[in-house]
N, C-alpha and C. Protein backbone atom coordinates (compact mmCIF):
# COMPACT_ATOMS: atom_id res chain seq x y z
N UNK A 1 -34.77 14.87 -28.15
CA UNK A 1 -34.61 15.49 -26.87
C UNK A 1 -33.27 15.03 -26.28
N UNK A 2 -32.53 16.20 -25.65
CA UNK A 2 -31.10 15.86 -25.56
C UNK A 2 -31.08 15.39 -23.46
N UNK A 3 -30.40 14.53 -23.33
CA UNK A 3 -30.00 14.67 -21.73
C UNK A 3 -29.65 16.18 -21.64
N UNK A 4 -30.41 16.41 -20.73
CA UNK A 4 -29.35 17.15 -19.48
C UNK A 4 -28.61 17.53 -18.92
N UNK A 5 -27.37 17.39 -18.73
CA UNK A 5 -25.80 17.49 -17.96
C UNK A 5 -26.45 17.48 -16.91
N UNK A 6 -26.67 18.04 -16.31
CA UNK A 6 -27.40 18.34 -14.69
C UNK A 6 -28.09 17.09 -14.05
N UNK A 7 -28.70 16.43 -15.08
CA UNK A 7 -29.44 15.06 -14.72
C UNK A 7 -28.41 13.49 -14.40
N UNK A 8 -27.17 13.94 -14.69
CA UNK A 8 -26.69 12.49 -15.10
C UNK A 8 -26.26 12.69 -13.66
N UNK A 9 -25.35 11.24 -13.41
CA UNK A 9 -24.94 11.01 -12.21
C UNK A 9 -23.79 11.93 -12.53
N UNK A 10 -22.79 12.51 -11.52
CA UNK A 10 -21.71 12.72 -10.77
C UNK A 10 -20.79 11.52 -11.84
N UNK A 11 -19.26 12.17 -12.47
CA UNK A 11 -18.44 11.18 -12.82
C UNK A 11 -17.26 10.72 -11.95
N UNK A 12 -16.94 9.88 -11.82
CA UNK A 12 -16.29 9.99 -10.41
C UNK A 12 -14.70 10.46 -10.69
N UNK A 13 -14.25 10.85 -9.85
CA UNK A 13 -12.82 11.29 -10.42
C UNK A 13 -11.78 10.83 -11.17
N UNK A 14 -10.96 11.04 -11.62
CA UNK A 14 -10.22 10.23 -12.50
C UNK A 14 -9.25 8.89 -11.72
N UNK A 15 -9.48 7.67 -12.71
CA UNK A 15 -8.76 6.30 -12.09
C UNK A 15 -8.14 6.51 -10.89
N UNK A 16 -7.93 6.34 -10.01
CA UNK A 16 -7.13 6.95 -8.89
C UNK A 16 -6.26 5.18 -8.23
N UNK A 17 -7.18 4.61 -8.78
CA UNK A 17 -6.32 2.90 -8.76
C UNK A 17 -4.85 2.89 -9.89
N UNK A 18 -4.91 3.98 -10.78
CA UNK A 18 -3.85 3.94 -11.52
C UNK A 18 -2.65 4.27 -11.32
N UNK A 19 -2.83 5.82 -10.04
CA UNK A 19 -1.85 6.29 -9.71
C UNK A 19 -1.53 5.45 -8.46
N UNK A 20 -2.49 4.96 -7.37
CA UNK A 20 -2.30 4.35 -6.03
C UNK A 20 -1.26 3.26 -6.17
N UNK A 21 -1.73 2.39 -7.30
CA UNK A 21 -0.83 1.32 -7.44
C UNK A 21 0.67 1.26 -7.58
N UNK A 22 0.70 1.96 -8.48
CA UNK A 22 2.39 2.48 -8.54
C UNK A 22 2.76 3.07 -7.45
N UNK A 23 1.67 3.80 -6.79
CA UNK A 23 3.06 4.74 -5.88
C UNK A 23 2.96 3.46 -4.17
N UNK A 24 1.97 2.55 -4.19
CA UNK A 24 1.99 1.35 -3.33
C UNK A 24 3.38 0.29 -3.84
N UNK A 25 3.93 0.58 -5.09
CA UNK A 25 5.02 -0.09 -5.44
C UNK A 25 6.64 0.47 -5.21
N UNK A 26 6.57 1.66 -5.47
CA UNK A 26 7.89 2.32 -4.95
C UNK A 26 7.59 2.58 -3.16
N UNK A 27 6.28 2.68 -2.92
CA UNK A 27 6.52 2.56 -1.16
C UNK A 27 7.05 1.28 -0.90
N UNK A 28 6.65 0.13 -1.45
CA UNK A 28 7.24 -1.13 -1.11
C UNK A 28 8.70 -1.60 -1.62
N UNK A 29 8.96 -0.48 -2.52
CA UNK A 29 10.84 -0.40 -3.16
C UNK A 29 11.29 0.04 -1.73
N UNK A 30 11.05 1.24 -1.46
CA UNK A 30 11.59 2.11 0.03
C UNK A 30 11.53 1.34 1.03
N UNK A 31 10.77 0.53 1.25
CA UNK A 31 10.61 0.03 2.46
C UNK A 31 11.55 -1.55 2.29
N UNK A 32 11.50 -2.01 1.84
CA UNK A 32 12.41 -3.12 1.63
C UNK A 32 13.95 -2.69 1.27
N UNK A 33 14.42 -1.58 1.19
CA UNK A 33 15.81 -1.32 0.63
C UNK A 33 16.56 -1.11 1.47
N UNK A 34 17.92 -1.02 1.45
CA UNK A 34 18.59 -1.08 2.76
C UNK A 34 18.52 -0.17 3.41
N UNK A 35 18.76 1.33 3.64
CA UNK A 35 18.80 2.27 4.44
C UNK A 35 17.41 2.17 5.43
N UNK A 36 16.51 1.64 4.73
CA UNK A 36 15.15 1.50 5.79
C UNK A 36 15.24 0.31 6.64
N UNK A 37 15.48 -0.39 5.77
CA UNK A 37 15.65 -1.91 6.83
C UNK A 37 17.06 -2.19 7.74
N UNK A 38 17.67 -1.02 7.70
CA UNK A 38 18.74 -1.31 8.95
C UNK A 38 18.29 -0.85 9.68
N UNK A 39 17.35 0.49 9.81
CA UNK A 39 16.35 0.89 11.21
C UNK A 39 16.19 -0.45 12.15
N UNK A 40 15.83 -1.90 11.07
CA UNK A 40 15.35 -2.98 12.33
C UNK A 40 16.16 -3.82 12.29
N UNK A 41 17.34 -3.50 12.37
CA UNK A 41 18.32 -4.53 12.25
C UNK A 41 19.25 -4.49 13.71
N UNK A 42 18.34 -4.73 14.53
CA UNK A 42 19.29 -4.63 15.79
C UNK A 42 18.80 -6.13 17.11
N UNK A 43 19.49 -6.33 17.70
CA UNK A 43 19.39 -7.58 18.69
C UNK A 43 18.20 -7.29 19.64
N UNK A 44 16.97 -7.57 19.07
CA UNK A 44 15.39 -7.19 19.82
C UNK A 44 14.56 -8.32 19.75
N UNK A 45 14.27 -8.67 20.33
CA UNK A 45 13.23 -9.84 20.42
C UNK A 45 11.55 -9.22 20.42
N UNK A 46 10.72 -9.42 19.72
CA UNK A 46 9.38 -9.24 19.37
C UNK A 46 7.83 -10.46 19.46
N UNK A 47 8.10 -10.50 20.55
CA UNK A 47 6.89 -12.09 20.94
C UNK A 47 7.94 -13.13 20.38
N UNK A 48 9.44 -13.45 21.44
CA UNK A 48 10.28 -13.85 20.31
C UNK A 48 10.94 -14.43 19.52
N UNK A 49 10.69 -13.80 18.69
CA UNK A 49 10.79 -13.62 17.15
C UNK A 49 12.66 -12.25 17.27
N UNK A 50 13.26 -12.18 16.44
CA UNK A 50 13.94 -11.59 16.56
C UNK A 50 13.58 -9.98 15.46
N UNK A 51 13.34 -8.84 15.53
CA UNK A 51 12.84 -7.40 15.50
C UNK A 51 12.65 -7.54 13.68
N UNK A 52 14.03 -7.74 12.88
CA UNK A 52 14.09 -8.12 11.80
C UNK A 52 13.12 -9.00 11.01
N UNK A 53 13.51 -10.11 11.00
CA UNK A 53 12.68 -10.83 10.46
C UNK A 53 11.14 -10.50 10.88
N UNK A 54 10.83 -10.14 11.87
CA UNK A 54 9.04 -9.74 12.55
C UNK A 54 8.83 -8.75 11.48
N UNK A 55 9.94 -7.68 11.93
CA UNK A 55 9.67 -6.51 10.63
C UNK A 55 9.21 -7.15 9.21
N UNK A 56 10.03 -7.39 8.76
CA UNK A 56 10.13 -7.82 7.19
C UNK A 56 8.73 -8.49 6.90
N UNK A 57 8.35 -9.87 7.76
CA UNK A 57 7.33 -10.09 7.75
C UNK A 57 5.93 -9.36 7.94
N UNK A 58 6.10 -8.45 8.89
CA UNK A 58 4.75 -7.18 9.17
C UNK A 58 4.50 -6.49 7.94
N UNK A 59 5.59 -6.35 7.00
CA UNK A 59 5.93 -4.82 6.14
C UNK A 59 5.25 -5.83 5.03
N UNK A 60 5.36 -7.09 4.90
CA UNK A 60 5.03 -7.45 3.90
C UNK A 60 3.71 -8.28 3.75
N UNK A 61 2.97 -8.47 4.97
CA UNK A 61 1.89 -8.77 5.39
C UNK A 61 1.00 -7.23 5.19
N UNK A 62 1.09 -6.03 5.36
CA UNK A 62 0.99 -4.95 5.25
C UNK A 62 0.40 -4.98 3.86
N UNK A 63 1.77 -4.80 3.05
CA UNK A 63 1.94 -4.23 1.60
C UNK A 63 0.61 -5.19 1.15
N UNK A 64 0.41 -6.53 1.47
CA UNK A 64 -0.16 -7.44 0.79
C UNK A 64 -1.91 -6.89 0.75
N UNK A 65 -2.18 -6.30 2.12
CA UNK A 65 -3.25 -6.23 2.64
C UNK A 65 -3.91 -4.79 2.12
N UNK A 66 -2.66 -3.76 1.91
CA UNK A 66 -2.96 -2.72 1.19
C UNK A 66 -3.39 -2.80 -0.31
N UNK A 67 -2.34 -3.74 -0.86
CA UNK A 67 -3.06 -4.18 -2.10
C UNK A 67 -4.58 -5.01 -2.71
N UNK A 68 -4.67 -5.75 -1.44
CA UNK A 68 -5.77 -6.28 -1.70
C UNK A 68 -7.05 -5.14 -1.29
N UNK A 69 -6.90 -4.69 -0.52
CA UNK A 69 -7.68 -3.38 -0.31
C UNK A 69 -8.27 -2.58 -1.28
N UNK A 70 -6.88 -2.38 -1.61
CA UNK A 70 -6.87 -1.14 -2.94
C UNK A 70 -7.83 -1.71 -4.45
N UNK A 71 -7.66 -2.78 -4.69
CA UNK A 71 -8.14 -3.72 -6.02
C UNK A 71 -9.41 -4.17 -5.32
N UNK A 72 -9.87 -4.19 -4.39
CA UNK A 72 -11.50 -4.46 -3.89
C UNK A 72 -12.26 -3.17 -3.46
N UNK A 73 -11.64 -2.27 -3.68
CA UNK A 73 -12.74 -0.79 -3.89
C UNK A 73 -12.93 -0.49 -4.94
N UNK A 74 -14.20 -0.11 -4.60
CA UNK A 74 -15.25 0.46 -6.17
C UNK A 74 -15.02 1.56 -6.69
């Protein structure tokens, strides 16, 4: 007696951690490269902290948190 098709679970879509990851890596190329990071390159104080360095630190507190995100879903 053969399964079903109809009976089995739902397969879930294809790896989607395969493509996320990489493209979480060239977002974090873009965002660290120069044309983006002169956006915060100006004389700003941020709780302060000077706009730059806050940035850099946020973007990469970010990236970190996205990744860990991404690798702890099922």
């Amino acid at each position: 007696m053969s399964a079903d098709p109809l009976d089995s679970p739902p397969r879930p879509p294809a790896d989607l951690r395969s493509q996320r990851l990489p493209a979480l890596a060239v977002a974090a190329l873009l965002l660290f490269n120069y044309p983006l990071l002169a956006l915060w390159d100006h004389p700003v104080l941020v709780l302060g902290l000077p706009l730059f360095p806050a940035m850099l630190f946020g973007l990469w507190a970010l990236l970190i948190a996205l990744l860990a995100w991404l690798m702890e879903r099922d």
